[in-house]
Structures are given as C-alpha cells and as structure tokens.
C-alpha atoms as a PDB file:
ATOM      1  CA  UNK A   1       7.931 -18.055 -11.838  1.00  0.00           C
ATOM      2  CA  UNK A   2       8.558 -17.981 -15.363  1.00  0.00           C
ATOM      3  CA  UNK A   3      10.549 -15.172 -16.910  1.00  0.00           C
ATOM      4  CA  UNK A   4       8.100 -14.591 -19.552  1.00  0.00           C
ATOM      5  CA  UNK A   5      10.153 -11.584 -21.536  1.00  0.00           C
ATOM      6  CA  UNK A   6      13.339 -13.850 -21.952  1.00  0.00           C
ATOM      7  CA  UNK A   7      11.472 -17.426 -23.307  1.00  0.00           C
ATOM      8  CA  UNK A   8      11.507 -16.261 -26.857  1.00  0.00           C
ATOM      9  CA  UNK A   9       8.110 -18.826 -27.533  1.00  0.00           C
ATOM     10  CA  UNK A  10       6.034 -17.278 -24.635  1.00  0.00           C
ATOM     11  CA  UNK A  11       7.144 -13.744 -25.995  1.00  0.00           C
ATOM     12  CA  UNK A  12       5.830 -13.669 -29.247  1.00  0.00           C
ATOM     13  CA  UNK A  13       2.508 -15.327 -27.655  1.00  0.00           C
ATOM     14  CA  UNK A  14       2.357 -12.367 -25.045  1.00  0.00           C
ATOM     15  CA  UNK A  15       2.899  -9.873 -27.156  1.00  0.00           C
ATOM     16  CA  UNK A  16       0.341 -11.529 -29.885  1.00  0.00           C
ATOM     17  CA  UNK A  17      -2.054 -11.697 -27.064  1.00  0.00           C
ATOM     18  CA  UNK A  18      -1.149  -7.966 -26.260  1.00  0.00           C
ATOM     19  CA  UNK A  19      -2.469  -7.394 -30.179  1.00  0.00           C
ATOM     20  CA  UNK A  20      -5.591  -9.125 -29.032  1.00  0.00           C
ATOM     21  CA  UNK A  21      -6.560  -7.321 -25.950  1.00  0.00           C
ATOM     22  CA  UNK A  22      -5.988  -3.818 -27.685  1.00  0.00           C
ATOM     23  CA  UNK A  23      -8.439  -5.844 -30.716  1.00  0.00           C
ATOM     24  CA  UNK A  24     -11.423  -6.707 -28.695  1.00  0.00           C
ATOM     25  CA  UNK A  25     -11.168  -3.127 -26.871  1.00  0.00           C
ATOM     26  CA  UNK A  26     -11.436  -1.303 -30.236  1.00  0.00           C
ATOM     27  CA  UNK A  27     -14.291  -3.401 -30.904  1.00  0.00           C
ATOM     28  CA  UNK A  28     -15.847  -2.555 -27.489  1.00  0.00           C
ATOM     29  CA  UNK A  29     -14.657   1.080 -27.597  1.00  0.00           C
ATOM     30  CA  UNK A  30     -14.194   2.321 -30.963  1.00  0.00           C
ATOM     31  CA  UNK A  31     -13.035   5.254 -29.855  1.00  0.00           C
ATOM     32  CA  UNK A  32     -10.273   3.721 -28.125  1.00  0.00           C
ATOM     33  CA  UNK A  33      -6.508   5.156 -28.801  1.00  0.00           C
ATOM     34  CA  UNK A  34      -3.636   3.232 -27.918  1.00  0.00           C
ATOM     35  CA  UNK A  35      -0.038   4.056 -26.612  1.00  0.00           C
ATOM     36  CA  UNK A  36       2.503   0.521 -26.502  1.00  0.00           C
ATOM     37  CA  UNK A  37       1.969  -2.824 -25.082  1.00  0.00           C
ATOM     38  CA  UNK A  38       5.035  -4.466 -24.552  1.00  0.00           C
ATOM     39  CA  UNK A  39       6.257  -7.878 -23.206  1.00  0.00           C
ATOM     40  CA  UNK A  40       7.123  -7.841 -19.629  1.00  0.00           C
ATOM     41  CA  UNK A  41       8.612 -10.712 -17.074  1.00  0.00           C
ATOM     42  CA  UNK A  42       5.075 -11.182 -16.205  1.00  0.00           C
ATOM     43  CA  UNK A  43       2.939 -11.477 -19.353  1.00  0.00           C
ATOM     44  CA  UNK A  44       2.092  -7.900 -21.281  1.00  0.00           C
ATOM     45  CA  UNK A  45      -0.047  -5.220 -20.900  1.00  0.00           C
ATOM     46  CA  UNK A  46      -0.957  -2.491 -23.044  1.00  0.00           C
ATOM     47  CA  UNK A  47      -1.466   1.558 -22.536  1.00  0.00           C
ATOM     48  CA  UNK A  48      -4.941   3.019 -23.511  1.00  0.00           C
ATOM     49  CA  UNK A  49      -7.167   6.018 -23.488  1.00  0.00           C
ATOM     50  CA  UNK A  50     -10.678   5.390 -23.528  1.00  0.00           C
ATOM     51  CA  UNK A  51     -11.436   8.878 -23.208  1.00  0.00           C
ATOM     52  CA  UNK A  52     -14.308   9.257 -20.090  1.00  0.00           C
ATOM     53  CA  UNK A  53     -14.589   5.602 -19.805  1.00  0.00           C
ATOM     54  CA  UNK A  54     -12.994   4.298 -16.815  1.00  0.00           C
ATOM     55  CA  UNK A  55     -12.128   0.437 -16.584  1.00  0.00           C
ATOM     56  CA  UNK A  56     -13.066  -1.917 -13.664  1.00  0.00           C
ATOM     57  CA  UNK A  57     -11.938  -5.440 -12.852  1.00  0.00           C
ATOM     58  CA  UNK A  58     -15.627  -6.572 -13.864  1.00  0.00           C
ATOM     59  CA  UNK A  59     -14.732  -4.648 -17.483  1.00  0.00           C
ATOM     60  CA  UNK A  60     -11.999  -7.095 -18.177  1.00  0.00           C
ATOM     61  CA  UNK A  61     -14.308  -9.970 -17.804  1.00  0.00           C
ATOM     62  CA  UNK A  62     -16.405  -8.217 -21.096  1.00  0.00           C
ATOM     63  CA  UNK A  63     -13.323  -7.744 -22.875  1.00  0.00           C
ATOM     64  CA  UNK A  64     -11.674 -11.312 -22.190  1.00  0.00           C
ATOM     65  CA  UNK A  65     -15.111 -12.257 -23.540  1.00  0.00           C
ATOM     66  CA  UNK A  66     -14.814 -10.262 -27.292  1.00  0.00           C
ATOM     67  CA  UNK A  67     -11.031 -11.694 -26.885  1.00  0.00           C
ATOM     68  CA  UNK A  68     -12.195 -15.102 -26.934  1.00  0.00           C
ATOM     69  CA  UNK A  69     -14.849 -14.787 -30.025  1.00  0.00           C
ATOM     70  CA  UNK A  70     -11.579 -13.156 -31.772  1.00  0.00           C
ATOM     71  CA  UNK A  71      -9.536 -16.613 -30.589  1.00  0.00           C
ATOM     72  CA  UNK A  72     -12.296 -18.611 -31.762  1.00  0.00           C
ATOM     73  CA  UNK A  73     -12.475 -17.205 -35.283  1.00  0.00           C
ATOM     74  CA  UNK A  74      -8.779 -18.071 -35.958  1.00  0.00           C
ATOM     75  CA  UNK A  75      -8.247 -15.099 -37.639  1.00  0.00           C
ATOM     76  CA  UNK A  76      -4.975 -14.793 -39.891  1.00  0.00           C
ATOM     77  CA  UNK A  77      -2.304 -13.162 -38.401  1.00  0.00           C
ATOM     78  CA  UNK A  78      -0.117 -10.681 -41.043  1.00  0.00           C
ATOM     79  CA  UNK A  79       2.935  -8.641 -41.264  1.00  0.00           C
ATOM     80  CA  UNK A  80       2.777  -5.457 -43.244  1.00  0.00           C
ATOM     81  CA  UNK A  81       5.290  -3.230 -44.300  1.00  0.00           C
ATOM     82  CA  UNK A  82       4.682   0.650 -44.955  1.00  0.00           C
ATOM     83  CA  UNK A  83       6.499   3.854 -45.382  1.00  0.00           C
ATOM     84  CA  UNK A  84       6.305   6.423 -43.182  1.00  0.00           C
ATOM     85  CA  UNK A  85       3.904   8.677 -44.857  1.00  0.00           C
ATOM     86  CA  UNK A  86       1.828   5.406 -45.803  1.00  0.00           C
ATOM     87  CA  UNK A  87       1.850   4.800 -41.681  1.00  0.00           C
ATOM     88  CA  UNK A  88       0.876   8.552 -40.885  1.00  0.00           C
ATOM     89  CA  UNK A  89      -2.208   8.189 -43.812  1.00  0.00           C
ATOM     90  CA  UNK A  90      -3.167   4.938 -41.999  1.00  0.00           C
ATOM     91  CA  UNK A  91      -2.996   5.876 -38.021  1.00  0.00           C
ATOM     92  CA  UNK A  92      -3.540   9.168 -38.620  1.00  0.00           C
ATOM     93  CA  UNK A  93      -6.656   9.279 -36.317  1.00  0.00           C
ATOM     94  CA  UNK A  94      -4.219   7.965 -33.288  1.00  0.00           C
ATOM     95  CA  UNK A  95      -2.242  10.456 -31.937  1.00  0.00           C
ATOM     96  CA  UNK A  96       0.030   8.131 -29.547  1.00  0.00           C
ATOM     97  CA  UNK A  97       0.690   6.172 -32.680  1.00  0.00           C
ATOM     98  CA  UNK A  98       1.366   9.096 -34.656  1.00  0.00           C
ATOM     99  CA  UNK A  99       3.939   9.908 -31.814  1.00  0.00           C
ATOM    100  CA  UNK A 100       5.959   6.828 -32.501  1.00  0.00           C
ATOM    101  CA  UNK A 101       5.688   7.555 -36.164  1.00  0.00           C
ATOM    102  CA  UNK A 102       7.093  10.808 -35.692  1.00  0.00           C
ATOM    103  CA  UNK A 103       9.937   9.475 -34.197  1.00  0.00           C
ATOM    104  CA  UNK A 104      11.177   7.313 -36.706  1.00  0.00           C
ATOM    105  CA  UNK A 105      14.100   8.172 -39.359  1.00  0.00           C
ATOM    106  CA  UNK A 106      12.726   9.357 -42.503  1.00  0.00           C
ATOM    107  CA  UNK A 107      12.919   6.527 -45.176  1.00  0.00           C
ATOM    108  CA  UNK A 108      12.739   4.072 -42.614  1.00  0.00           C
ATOM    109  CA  UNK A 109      10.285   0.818 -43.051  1.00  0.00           C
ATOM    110  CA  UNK A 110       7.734   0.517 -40.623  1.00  0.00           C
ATOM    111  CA  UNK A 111       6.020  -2.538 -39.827  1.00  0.00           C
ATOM    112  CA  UNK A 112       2.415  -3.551 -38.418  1.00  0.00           C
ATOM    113  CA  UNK A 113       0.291  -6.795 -37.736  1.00  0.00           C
ATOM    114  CA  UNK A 114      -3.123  -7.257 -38.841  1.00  0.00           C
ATOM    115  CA  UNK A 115      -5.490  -9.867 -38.313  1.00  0.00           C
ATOM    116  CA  UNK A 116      -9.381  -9.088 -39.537  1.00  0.00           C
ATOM    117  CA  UNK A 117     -10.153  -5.192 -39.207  1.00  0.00           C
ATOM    118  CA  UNK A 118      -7.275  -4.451 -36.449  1.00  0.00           C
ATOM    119  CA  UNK A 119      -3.756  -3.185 -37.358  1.00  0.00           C
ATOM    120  CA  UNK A 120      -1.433  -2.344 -35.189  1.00  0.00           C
ATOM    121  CA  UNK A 121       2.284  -1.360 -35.587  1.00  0.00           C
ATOM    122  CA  UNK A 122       4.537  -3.886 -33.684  1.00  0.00           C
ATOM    123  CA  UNK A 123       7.863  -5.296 -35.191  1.00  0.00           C
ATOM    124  CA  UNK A 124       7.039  -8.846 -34.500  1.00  0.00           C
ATOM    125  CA  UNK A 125       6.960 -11.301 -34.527  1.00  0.00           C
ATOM    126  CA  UNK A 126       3.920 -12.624 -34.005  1.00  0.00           C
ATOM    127  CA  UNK A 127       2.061 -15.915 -34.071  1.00  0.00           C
ATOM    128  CA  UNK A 128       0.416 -16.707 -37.383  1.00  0.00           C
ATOM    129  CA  UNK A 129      -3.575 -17.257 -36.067  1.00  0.00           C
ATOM    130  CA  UNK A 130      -5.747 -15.932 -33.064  1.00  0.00           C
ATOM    131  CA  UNK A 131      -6.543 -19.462 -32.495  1.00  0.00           C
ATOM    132  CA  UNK A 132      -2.695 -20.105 -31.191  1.00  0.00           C
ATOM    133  CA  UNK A 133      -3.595 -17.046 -28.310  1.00  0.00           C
ATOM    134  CA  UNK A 134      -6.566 -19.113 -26.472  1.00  0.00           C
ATOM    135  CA  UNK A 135      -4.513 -19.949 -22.987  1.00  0.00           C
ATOM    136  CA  UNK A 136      -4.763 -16.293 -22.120  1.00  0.00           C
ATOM    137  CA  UNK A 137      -6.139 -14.442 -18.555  1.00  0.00           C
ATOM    138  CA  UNK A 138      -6.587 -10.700 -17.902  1.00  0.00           C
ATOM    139  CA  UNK A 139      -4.954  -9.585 -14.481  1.00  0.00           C
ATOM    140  CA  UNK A 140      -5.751  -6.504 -13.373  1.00  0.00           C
ATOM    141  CA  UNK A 141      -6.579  -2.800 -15.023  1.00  0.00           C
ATOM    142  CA  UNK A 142      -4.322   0.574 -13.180  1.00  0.00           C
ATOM    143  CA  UNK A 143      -3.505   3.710 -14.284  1.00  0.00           C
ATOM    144  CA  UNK A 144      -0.074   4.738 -16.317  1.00  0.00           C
ATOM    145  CA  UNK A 145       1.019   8.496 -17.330  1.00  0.00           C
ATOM    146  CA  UNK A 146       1.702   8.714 -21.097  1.00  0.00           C
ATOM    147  CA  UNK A 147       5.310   8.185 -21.827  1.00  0.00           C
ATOM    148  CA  UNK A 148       5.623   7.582 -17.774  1.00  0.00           C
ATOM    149  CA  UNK A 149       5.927  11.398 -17.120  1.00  0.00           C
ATOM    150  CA  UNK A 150       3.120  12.532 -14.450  1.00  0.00           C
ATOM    151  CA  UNK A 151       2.689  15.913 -16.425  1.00  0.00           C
ATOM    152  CA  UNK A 152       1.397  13.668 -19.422  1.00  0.00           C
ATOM    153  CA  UNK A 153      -2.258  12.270 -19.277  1.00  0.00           C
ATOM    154  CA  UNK A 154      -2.795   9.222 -17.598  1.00  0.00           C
ATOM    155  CA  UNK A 155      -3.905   6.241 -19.447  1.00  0.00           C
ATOM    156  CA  UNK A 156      -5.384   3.199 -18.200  1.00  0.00           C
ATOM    157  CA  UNK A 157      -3.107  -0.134 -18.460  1.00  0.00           C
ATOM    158  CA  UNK A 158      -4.301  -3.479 -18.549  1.00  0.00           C
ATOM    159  CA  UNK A 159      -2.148  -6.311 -17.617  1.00  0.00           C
ATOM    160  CA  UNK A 160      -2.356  -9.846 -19.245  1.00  0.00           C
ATOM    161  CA  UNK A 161      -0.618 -13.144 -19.821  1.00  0.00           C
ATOM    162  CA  UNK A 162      -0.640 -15.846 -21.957  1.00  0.00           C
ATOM    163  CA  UNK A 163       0.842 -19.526 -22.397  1.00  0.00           C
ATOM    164  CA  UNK A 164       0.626 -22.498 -24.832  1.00  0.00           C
ATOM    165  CA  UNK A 165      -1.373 -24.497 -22.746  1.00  0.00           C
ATOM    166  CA  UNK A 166      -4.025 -24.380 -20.676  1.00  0.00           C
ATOM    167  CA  UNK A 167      -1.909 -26.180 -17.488  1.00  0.00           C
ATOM    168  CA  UNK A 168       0.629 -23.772 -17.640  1.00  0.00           C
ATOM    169  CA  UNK A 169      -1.688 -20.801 -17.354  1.00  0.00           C
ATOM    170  CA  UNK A 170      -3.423 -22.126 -14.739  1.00  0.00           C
ATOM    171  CA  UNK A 171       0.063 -23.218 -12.358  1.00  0.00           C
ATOM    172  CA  UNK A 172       1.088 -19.526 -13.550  1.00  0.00           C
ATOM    173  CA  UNK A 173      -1.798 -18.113 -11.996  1.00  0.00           C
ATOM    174  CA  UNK A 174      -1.736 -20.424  -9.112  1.00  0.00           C
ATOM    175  CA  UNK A 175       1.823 -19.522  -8.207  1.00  0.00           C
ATOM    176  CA  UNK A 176       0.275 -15.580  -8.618  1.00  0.00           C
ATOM    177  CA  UNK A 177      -2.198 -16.407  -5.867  1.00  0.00           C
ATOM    178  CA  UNK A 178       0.350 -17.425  -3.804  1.00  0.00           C
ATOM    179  CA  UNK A 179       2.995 -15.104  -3.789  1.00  0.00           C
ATOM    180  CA  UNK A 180      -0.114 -12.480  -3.534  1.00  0.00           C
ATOM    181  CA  UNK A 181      -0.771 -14.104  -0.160  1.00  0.00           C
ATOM    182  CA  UNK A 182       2.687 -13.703   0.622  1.00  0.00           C
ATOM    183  CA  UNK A 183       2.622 -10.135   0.210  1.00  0.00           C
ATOM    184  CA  UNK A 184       4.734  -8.020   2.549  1.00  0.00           C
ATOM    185  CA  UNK A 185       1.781  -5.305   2.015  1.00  0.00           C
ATOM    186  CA  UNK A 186      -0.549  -7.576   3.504  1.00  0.00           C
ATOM    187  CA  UNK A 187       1.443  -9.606   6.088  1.00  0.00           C
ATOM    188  CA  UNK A 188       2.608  -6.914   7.404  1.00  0.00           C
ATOM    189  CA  UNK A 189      -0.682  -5.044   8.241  1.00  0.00           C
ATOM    190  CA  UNK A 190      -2.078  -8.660   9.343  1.00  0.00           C
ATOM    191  CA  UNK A 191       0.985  -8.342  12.156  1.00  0.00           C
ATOM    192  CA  UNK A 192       0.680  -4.770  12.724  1.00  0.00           C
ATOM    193  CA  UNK A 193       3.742  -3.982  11.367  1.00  0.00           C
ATOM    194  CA  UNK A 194       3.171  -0.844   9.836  1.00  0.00           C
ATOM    195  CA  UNK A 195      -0.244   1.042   7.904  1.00  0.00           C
ATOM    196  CA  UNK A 196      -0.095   3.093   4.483  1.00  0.00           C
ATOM    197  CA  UNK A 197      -1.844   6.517   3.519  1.00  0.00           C
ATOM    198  CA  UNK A 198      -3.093   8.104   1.234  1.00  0.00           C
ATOM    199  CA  UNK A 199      -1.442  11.391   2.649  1.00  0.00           C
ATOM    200  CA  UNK A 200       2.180   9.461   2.048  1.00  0.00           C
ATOM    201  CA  UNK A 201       1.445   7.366  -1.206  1.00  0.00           C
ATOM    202  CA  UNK A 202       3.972   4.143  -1.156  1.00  0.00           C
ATOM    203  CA  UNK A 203       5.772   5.515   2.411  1.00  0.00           C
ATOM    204  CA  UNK A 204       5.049   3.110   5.440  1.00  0.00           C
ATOM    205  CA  UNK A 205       4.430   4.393   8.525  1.00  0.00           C
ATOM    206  CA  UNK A 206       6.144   2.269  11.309  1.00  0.00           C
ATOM    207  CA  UNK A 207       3.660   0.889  14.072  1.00  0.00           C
ATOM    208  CA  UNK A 208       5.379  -0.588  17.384  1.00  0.00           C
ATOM    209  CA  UNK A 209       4.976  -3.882  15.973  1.00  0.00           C
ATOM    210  CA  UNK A 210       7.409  -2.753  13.309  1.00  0.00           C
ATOM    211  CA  UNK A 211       9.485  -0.921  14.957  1.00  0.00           C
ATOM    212  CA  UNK A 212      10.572  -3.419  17.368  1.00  0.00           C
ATOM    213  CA  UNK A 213      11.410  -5.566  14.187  1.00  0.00           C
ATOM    214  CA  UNK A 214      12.977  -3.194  12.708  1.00  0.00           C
ATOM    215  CA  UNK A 215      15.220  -2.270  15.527  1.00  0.00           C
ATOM    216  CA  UNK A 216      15.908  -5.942  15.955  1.00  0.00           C
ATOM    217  CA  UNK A 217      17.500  -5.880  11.908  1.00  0.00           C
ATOM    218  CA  UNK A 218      19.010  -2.795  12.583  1.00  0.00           C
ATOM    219  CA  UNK A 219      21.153  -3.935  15.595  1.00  0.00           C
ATOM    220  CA  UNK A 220      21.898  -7.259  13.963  1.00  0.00           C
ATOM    221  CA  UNK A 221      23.209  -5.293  10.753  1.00  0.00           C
ATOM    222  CA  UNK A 222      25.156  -2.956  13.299  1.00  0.00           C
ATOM    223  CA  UNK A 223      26.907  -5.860  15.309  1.00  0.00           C
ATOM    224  CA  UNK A 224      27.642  -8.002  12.161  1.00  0.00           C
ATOM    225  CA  UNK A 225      29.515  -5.001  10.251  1.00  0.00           C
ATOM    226  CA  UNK A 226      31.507  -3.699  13.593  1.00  0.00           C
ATOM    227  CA  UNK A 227      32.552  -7.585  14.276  1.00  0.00           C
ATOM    228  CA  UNK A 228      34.079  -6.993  10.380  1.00  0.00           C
ATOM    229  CA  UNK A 229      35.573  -3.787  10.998  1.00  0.00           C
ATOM    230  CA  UNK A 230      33.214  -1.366   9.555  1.00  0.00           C
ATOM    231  CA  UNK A 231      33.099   2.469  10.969  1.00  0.00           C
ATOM    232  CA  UNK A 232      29.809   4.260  10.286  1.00  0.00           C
ATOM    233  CA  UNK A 233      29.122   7.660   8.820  1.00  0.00           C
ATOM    234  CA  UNK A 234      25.922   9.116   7.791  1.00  0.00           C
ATOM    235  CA  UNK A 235      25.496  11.739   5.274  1.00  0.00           C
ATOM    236  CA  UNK A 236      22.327  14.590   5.078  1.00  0.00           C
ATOM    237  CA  UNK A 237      19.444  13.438   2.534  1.00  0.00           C
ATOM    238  CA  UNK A 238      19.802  16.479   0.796  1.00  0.00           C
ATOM    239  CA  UNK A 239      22.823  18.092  -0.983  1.00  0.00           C
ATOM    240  CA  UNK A 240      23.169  21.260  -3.266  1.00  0.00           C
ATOM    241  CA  UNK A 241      22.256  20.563  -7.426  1.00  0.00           C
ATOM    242  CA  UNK A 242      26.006  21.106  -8.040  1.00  0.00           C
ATOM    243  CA  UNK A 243      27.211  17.715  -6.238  1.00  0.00           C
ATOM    244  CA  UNK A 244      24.406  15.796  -8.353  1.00  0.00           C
ATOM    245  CA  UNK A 245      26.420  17.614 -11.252  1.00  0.00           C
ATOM    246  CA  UNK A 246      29.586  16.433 -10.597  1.00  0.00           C
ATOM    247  CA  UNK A 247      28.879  12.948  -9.581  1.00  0.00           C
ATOM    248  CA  UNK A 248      27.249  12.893 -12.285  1.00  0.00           C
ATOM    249  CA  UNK A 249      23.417  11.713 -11.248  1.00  0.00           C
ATOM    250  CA  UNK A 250      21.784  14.898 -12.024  1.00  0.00           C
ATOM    251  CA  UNK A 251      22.303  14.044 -15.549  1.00  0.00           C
ATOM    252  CA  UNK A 252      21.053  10.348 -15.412  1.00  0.00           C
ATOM    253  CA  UNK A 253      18.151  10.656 -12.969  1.00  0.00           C
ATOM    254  CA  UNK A 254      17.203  14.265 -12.577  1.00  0.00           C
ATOM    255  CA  UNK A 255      13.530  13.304 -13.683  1.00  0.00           C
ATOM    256  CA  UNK A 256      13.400  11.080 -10.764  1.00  0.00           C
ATOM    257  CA  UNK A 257      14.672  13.401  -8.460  1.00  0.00           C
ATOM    258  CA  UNK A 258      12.823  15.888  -6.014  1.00  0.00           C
ATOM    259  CA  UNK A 259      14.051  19.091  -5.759  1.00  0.00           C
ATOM    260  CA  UNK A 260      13.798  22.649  -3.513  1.00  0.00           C
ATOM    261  CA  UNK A 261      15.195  25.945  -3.134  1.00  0.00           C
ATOM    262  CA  UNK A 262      17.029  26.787  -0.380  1.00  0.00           C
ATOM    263  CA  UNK A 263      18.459  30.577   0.010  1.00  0.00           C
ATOM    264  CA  UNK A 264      17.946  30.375  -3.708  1.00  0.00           C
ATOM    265  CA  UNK A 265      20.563  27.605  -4.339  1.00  0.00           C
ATOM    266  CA  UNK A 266      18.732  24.038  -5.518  1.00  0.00           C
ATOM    267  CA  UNK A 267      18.805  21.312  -3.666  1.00  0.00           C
ATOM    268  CA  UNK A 268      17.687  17.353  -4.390  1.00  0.00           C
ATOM    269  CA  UNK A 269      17.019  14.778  -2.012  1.00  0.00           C
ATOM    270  CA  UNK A 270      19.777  12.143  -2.799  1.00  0.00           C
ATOM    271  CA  UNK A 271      18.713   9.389  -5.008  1.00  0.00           C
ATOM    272  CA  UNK A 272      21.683   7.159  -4.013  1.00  0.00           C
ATOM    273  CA  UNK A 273      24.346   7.626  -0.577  1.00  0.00           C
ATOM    274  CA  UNK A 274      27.776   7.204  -2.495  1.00  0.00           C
ATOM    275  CA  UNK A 275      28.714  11.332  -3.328  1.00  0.00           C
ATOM    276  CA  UNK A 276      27.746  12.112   0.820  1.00  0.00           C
ATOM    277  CA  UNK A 277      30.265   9.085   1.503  1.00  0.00           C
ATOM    278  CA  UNK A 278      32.800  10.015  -1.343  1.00  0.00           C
ATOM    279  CA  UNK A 279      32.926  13.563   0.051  1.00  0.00           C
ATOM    280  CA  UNK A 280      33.670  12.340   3.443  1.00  0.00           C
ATOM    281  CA  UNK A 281      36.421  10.219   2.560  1.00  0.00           C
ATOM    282  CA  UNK A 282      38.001  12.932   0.283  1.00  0.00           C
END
C-alpha cells in the first residue's frame, strides 16, 4: 500500500485534490464551512459543516462530478500571502477558519491557495493547475467532532485520494477492495467469531466460535512465556487519579481517559498496564 503522507509528489497532489473536493462542495453548497483537510497515509480528507444537509455515498458521486468540470477547466493554481487582519477581512464568514486565524502569532504571514473563485488557507505547496488533480476517487463520507473533542459539533468528513496516473489509482483502489475483504470485522462475523452493538460501540462481544480461538491464543501465549521464564501478575483496570498523576499519564492522556467517583476519590480506567505492574514490583 502506498504511504501516501511520506511520498512528497503524491502529497502535494492529495492535498491539492483536498483543495478541490472542499471547491466543488462550495459550489454545490454555498453555505458550506470548512474545518482542515489534511494529507493522511491513505489519500486526504477534509472536515465540513453543511449545516442540515447530511452526505450519502450517492452525494459523493455529485460532487466527484463538479470536481471533474473544475479538473477539466485547468484552472490556475496560486499562492497568496496575507496578514492576519487581511485573513480575518477575507474568511471572516468561516468561523472554523477564523479559529485557525485566531491562533496564529500576531505579525505572522499567512498563506492561502486559490484557483478560480475558491481560496483556501493551506501552506502548500500545491500543484500549479486543476488539470494535474484528474486521477482522483472519493472513498467514503463519516462523521468527525470539531477539533476531535465529542463536546464540539460533529462535522461530516469526506475521504479521498489521488495519484498521477490513472493505473496507479486504479491498483490503489484494487488493493482497497482487497484488504476490505480481508477485514477482521467481516471475517470474523462470516466465522461466527464474535457480533458488535450498538449498545457497546467498537467492543466485540465473544461468540463460542471466538472464544474457543481465543482460548487457543491465550494458552499458546501462556505456555510460550512460562517455557521463557515469565511469572504472571495482573493488576485491577481501575486505579485512583493520583497514580495517573504520578506516572505521569493523567497529564498526557487524561482526555482519553474515562473516569468515576468512588467514595468521592476519582478513579480512571487504566489507559496502559505498566504503573499496576511498577507498583507491584516496588
């Protein structure tokens, strides 16, 4: 698979195409407001709010459409520098964009991209024509919470990639449909393995199928690490807020953590096993 974020070529063209997506939706929803769209192993995507309008898999079909009249009318590709108060005047009407603005040390020079009537801030760099971003295929469309925090709104993301040719795309999305079929999600309810729910988002929930594999990998770990002269301990999944503190976790992934109060003390289910273990061996 390629490694799309480190190929400095097929970066620039991702995150071009990125520009393009976010183009054609403006055009299709001018009301649209958009967070980032960044380069990612797998192609790009970009964060949007369309307000009421909710995207489908058959909506990216419309928009790859407008992409591809954008493509076609090889539209000129520029790099603009501003101020800060000159990018406030110009996104004013965005308030994601007038987030990142915000953030940005006074004096500094901000940069954008525009090709035809869409600007965008980016810092490049990008490719100098639409016409170079042809070899491009929308993915899929999912939900994303503003700045990744589920107390912010959640946005709609669309993923997308994009090559130089039109053989590479299409053994990229080949090798896609492949490893889709090779899904552990999908083998293993095929086998019987385990199911999902919606009560336990992301959680399996073992079936006898499973569990008789999973026993199987258990012993075989158990037997391999005795034969080496491994002892065994196991540690509770939760531990009082002041261990997280020392170890120093709480400070690092506290966001990611879930939390309770016992006999008003807090607790946090442990995000990692090493302070249990460390407190053992002390």
């Amino acid at each position: 698979m390629n490694q799309i974020k480190s190929d400095e070529k097929l970066s620039v063209l991702n995150h071009s195409c990125a520009h393009l997506l976010a183009h054609a939706v403006k055009r299709l929803y001018p009301n649209a407001k958009f967070w980032v769209g960044p380069v990612i192993d797998e192609g790009f995507y970009y964060d949007m709010d369309l307000g009421d309008e909710k995207l489908t898999e058959a909506d990216l079909e419309k928009i790859s459409k407008e992409m591809k009249k954008i493509v076609k009318s090889d539209k000129r590709i520029t790099r603009i520098e501003l101020t800060k108060e000159e990018a406030e005047e110009m996104f004013h009407d965005d308030p994601y964009k007038i987030d990142l603005i915000e953030n940005m040390e006074p004096g500094s020079i901000i940069t954008a991209y525009k090709q035809d009537e869409f600007m965008d801030l980016c810092r490049g760099p990008h490719v100098e024509t639409t016409k170079k971003l042809k070899n491009f295929k929308l993915l899929k469309v999912s939900g994303a919470y503003y700045k990744g925090d589920s107390k912010n709104k959640m946005l709609q993301r669309v993923y997308g990639v994009c090559f130089e040719t039109p053989e590479a795309l299409e053994e990229h999305l080949q090798f896609l449909e492949e490893a889709k079929q090779r899904d552990h999600k999908k083998i293993g309810k095929e086998l019987g393995l385990f199911m999902f729910s919606e009560y336990g988002p992301g959680f399996p929930f073992w079936l006898p199928n499973g569990m008789i594999l999973r026993k199987t990998l258990e012993d075989f770990w158990y037997e391999e690490h005795t034969k080496e002269g491994y002892q065994f301990i196991k540690t509770p999944i939760m531990l009082n807020r002041d261990l997280w503190e020392v170890s120093g976790h709480w400070a690092n992934y506290q966001d990611n953590m879930y939390t309770s109060i016992i006999d008003e003390k807090e607790f946090a289910i442990k995000p990692m096993n090493c302070p249990g273990g460390l407190l053992v061996y002390k």
